[in-house]
Protein backbone atom coordinates (compact mmCIF):
# COMPACT_ATOMS: atom_id res chain seq x y z
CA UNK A 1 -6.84 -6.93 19.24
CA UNK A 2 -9.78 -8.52 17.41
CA UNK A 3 -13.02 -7.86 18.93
CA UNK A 4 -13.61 -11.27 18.38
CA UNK A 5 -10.93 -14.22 19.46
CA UNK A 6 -9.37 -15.72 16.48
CA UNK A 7 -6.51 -18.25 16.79
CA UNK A 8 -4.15 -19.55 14.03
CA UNK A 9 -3.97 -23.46 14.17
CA UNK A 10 -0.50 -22.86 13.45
CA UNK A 11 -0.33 -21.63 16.96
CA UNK A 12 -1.40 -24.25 18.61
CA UNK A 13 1.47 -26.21 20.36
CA UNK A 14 3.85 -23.61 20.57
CA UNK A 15 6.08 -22.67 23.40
CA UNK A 16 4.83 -20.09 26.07
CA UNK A 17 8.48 -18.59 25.86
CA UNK A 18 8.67 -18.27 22.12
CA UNK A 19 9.19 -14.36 21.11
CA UNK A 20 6.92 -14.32 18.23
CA UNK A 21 3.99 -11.31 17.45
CA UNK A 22 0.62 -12.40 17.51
CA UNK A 23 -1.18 -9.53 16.79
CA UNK A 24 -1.85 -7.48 13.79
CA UNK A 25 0.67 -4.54 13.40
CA UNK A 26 -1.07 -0.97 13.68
CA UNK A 27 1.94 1.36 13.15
CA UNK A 28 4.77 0.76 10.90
CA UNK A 29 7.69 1.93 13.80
CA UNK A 30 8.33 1.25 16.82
CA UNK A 31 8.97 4.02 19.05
CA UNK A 32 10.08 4.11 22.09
CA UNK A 33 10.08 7.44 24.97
CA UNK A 34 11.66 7.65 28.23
CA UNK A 35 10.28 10.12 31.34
CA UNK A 36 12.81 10.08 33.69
CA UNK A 37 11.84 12.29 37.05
CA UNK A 38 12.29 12.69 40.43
CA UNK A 39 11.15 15.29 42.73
CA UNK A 40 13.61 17.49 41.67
CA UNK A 41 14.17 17.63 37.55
CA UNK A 42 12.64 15.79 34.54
CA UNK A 43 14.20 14.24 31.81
CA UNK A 44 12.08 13.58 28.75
CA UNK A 45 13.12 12.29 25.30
CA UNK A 46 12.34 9.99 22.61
CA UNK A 47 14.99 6.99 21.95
CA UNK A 48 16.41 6.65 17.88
CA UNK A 49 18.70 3.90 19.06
CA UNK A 50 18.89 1.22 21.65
CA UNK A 51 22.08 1.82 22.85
CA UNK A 52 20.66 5.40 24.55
CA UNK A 53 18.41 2.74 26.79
CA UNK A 54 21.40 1.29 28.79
CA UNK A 55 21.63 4.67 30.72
CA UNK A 56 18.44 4.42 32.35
CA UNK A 57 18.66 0.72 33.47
CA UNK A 58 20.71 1.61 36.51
CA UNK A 59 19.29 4.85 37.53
CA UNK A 60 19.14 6.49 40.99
CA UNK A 61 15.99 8.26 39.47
CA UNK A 62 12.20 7.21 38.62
CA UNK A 63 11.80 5.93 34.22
CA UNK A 64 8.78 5.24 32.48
CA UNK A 65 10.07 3.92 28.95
CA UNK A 66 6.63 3.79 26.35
CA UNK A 67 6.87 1.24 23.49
CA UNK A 68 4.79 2.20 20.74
CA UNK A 69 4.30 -0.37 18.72
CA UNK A 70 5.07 -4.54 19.36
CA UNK A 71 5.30 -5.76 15.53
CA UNK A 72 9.03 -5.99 16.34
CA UNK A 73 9.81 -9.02 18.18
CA UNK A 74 13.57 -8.83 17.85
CA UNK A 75 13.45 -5.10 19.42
CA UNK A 76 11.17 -6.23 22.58
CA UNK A 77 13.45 -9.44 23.01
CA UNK A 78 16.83 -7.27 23.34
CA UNK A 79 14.64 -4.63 25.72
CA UNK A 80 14.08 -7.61 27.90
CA UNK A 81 17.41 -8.85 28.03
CA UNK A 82 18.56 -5.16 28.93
CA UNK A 83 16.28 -4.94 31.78
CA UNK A 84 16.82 -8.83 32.26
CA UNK A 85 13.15 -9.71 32.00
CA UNK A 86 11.76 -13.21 32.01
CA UNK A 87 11.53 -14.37 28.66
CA UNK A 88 7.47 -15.52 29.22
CA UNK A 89 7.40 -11.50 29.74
CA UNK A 90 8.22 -10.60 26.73
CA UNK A 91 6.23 -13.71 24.99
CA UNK A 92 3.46 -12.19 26.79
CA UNK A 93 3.22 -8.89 25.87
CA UNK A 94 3.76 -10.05 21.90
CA UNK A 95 0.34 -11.63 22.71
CA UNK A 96 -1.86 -8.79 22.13
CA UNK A 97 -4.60 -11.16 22.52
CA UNK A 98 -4.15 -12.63 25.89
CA UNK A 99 -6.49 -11.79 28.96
CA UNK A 100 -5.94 -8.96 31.40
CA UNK A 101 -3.88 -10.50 34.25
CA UNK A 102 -1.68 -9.98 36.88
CA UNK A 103 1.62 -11.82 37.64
CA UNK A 104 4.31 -11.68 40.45
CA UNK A 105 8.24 -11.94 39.28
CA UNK A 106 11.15 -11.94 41.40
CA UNK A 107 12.51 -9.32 40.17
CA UNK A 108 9.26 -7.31 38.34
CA UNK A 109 5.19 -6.97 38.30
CA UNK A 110 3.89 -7.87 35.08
CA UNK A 111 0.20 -6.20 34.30
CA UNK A 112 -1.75 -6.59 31.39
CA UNK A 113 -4.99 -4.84 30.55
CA UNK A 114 -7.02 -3.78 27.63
CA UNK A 115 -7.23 0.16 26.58
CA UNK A 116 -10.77 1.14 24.79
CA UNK A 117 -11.52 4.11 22.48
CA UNK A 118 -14.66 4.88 21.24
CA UNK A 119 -14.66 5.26 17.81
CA UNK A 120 -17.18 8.44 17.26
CA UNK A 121 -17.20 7.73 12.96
CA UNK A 122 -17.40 4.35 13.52
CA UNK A 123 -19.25 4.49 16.65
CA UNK A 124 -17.66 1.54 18.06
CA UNK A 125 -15.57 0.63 21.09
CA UNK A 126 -11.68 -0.29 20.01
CA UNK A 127 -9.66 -1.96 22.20
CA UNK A 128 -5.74 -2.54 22.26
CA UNK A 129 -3.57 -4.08 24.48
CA UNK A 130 -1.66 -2.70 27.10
CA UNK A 131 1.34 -4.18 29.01
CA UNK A 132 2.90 -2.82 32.28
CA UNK A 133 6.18 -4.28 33.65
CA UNK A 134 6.58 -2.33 37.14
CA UNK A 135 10.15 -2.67 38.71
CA UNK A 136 11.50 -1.00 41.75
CA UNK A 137 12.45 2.44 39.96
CA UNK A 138 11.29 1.48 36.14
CA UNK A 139 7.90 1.16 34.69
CA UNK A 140 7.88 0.00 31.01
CA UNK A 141 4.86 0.22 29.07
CA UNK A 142 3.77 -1.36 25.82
CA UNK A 143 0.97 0.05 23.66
CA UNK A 144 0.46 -1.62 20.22
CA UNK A 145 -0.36 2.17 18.53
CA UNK A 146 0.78 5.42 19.40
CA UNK A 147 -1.69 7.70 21.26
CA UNK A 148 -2.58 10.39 23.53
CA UNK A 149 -4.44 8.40 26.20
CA UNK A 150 -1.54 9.14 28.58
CA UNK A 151 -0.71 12.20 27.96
CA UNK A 152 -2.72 13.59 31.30
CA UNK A 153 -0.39 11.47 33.05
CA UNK A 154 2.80 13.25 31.35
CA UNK A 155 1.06 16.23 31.91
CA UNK A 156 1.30 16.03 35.90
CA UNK A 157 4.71 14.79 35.63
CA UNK A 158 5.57 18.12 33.67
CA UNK A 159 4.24 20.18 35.85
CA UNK A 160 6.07 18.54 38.78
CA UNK A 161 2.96 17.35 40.51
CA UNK A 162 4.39 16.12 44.20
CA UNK A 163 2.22 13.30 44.55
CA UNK A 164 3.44 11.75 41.34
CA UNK A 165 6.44 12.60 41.05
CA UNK A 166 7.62 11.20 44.86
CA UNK A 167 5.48 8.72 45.29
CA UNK A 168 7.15 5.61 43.36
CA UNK A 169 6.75 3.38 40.21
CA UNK A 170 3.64 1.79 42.09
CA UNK A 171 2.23 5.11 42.26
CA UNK A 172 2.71 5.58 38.48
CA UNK A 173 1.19 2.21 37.58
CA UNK A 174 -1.72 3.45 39.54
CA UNK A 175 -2.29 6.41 37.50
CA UNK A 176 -1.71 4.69 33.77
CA UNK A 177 -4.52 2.05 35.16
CA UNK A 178 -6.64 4.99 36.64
CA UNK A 179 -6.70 6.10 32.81
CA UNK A 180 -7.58 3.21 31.52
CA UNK A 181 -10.24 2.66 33.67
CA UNK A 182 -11.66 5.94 33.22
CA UNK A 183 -11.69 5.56 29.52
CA UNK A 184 -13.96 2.37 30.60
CA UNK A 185 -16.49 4.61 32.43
CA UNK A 186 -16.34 7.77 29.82
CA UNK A 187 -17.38 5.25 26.99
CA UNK A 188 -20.13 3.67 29.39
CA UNK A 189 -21.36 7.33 29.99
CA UNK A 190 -21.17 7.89 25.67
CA UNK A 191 -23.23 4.34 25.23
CA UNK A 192 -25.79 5.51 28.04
CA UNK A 193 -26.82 8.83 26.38
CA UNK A 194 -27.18 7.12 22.84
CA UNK A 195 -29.35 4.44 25.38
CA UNK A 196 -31.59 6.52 27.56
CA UNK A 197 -32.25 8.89 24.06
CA UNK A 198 -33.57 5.39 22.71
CA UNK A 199 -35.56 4.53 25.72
CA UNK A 200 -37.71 7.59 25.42
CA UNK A 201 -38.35 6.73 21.94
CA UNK A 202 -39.02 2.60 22.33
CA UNK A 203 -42.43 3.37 23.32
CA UNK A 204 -43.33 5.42 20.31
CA UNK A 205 -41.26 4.35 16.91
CA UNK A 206 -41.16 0.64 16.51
CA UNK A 207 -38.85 1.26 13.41
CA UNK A 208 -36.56 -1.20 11.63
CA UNK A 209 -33.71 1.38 12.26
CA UNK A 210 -34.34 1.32 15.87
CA UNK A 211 -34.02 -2.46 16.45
CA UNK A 212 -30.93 -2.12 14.36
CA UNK A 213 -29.45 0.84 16.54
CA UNK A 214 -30.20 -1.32 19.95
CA UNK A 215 -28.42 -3.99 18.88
CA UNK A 216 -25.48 -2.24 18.02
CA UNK A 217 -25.50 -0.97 21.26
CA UNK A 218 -26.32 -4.43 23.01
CA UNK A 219 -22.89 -5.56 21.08
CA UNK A 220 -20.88 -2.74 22.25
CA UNK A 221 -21.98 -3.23 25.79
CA UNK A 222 -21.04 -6.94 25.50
CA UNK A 223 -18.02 -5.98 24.09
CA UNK A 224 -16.89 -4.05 26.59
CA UNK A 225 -18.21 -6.15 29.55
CA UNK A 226 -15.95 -8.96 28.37
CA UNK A 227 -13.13 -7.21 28.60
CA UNK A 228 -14.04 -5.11 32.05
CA UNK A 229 -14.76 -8.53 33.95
CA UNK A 230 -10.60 -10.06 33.61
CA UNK A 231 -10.20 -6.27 34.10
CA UNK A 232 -11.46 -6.43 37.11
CA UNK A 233 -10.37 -9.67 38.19
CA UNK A 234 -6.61 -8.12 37.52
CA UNK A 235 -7.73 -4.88 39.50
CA UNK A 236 -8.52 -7.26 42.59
CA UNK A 237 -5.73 -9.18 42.15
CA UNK A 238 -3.16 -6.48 42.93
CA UNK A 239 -4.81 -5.89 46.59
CA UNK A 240 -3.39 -9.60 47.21
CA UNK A 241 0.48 -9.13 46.38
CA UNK A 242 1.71 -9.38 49.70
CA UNK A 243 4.92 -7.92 48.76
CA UNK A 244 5.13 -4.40 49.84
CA UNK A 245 7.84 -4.12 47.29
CA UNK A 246 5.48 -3.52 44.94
CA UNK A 247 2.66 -1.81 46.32
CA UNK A 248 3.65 1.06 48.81
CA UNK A 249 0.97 0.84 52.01
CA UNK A 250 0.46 5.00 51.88
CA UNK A 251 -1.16 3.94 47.91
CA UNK A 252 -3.29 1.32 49.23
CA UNK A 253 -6.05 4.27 49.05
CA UNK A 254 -5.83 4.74 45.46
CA UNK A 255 -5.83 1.11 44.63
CA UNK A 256 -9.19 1.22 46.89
CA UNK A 257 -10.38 3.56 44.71
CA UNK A 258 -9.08 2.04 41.33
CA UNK A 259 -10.91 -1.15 42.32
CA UNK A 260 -14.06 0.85 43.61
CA UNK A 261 -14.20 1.94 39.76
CA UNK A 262 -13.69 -0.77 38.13
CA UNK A 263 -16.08 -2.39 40.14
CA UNK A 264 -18.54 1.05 39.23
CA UNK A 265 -17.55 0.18 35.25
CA UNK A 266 -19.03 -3.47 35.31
CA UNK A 267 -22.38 -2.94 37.40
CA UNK A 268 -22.92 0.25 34.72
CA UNK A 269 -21.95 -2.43 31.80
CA UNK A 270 -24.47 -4.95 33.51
CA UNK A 271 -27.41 -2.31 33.84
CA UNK A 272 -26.92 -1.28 30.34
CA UNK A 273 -27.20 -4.58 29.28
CA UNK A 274 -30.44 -4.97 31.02
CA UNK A 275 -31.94 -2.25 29.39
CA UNK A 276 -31.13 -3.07 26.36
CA UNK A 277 -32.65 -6.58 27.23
CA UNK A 278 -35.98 -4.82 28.30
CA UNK A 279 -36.47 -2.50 25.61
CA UNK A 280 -35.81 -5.36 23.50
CA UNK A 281 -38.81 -7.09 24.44
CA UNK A 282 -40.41 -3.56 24.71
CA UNK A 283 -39.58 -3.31 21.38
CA UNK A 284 -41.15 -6.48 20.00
CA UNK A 285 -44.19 -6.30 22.54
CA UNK A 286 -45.30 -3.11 20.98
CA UNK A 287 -44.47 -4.29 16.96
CA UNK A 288 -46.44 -7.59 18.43
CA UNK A 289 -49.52 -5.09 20.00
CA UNK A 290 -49.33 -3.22 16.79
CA UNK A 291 -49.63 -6.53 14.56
CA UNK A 292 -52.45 -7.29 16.95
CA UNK A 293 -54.59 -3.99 16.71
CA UNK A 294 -54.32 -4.17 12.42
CA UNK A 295 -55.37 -8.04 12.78
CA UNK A 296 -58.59 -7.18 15.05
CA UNK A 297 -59.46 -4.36 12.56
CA UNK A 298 -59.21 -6.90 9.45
CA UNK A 299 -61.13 -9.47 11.84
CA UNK A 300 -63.95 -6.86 12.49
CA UNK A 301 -63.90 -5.96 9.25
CA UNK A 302 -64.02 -9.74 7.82
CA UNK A 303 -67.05 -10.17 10.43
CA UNK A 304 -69.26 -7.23 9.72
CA UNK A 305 -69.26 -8.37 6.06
CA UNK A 306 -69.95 -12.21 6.38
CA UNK A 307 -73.61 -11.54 6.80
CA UNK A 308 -73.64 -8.86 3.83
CA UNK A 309 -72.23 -11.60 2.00
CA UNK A 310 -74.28 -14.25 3.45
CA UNK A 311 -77.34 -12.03 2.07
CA UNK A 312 -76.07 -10.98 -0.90
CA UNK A 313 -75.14 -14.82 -1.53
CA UNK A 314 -78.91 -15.75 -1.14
CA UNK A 315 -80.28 -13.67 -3.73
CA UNK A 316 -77.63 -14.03 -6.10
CA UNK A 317 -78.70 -17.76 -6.50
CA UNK A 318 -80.36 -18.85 -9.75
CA UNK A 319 -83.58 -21.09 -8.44
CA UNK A 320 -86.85 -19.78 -10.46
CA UNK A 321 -88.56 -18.89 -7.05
CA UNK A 322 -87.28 -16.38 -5.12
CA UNK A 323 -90.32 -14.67 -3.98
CA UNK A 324 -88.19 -11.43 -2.76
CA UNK A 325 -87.49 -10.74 -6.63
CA UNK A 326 -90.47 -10.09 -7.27
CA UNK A 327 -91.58 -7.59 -4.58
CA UNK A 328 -91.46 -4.00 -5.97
CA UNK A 329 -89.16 -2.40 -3.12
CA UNK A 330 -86.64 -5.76 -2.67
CA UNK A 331 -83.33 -4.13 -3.77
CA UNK A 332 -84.35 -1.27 -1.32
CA UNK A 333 -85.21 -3.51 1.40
CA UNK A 334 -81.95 -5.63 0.98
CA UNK A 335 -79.89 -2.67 1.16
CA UNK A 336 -81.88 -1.31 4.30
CA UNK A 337 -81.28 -4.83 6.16
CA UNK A 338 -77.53 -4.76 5.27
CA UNK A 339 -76.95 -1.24 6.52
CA UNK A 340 -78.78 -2.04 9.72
CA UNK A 341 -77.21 -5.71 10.23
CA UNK A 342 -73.61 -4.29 10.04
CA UNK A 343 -73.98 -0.84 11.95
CA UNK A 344 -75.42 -3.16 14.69
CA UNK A 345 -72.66 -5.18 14.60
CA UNK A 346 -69.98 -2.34 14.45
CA UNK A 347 -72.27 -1.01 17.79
CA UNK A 348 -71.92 -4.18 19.19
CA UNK A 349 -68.69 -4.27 19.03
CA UNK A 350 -67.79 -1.03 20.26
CA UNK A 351 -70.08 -1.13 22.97
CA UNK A 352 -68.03 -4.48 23.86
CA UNK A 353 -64.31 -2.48 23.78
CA UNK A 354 -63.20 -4.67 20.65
CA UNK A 355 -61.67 -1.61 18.90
């Protein structure tokens, strides 16, 4: 996904239920793996050719198939057809640009959401899409890269975790979101230490580098927060399906809980946007009380020296008569009048707080 939405104008006007990638392709194959459990044994495998798919369509047992990869549209479009998915599906999850959302099927639950890294080199926040199609005993997933973001997930399934491996596809869908949404608040908690390690130094280095460095992190957290809000919107969404087909009553806990974060996620994205906001201003109301203190020094300066000059100015005139010139001690008694005309002015204005 680009961080920023960019749209082809060849795009516009086409058909929702054209089967055509929009997206930029981040691995050059597609693979696909299959987990196939119940409480009893564990099947897991990765699929070299689509015909090995058509033995997991009708299974008695629990399957999470994982796409890596969506730069294949002729691939996704026969996985639909084998699993007899709407065709907007499939359009859908091509669209690696779309907004998270939720939508009811007859015959599936289609979920999309965005997954965020945080890229330490970079140090940025990378997003991709993710796509969850949840049917009664099949959960497909699409990812547009290969990764290890699930891999806790497989983990409890290998170790034959009850809870997980009984509790349904809804149950499963719960956990893949629970991830994702936990990547959300690790990458929040990343952001805040780089923040709070700025806020004790705002107050101290009013550095070019600094301003720089907050807004980075300003356009991370912005990043991020438009991508939590749908997020969230999605998250809430699922407590409406009134279909307990899809969402098992003994989970409704753990979609409490999923929401409860998500919900956690965007107040943490909104109150690190507000400090970034503040020491913004902190930022330029200390360059600003800085620029003031160096132009009441020059001031001060400029005004102890206007009546040197003014004095100096008189007797550096060129009329005949100028008594003063005459007098044996003048030059002394000019300098003496200077000295005491600006270090009572430099008293006065210390005695007034000025500097």
């Amino acid at each position: 996904m680009t961080r920023f939405l960019k749209k082809s104008l060849t795009e516009i006007g086409e058909s929702p239920y054209e089967i055509k990638f929009r997206g930029n392709k981040k691995i050059d194959e597609v693979v696909l793996r299959v987990i196939d459990f119940d409480e009893e044994q564990l099947h897991e495998l990765q699929l070299y050719e689509f015909a090995e798919i058509n033995k997991y369509i009708d299974s008695d047992s629990v399957t999470w198939l994982n796409i890596d990869g969506l730069h294949d549209p002729s691939l996704l479009e026969q996985i639909g057809k084998a699993f007899d998915l709407d065709r907007i599906i499939v359009s859908d999850v091509l669209n690696t640009d779309q907004r998270p959302k939720i939508q009811e099927y007859d015959e599936c639950l289609y979920v999309s959401i965005k997954m965020m890294r945080y890229n330490e080199a970079e140090r940025e926040v990378v997003t991709e899409n993710l796509s969850l199609v949840m049917m009664e005993d099949l959960l497909i997933s699409f990812q547009e890269m290969k990764g290890d973001v699930f891999d806790p997930v497989r983990e409890r399934l290998r170790k034959g975790k009850k809870k997980i491996r009984t509790s349904g596809t809804d149950y499963l869908l719960f956990a893949l979101l629970d991830i994702v949404i936990d990547h959300y608040l690790y990458i929040l908690a990343q952001l805040g230490e780089r923040i709070e390690f700025l806020e004790d130094q705002i107050m101290t280095d009013t550095s070019r580098e600094l301003l720089e460095e907050i807004g980075d992190l300003k356009r991370e957290i912005n990043f991020m927060r438009r991508n939590i809000v749908p997020a969230r919107e999605m998250i809430h969404g699922i407590s409406k399906i009134e279909s307990d087909y899809f969402v098992d009553v003994e989970n409704e806990v753990h979609w409490q809980e999923l929401k409860g974060n998500i919900s956690l996620a965007l107040e943490s994205a909104d109150g690190y946007r507000d400090m970034l906001s503040d020491m913004m201003n902190i930022y330029h109301t200390s360059v600003s009380s800085k620029l003031n203190d160096v132009m009441k020094f020059l001031t001060i300066f400029s005004v102890v020296f206007i009546p040197l000059t003014f004095i100096a100015g008189i007797y550096g005139t060129n009329f005949d008569n100028i008594p003063e010139l005459h007098f044996e001690h003048g030059y002394y008694v000019m300098w003496s009048v200077m000295i005491v005309v600006a270090l009572g002015m430099i008293y006065y204005f210390k005695r007034r707080g000025w500097f």
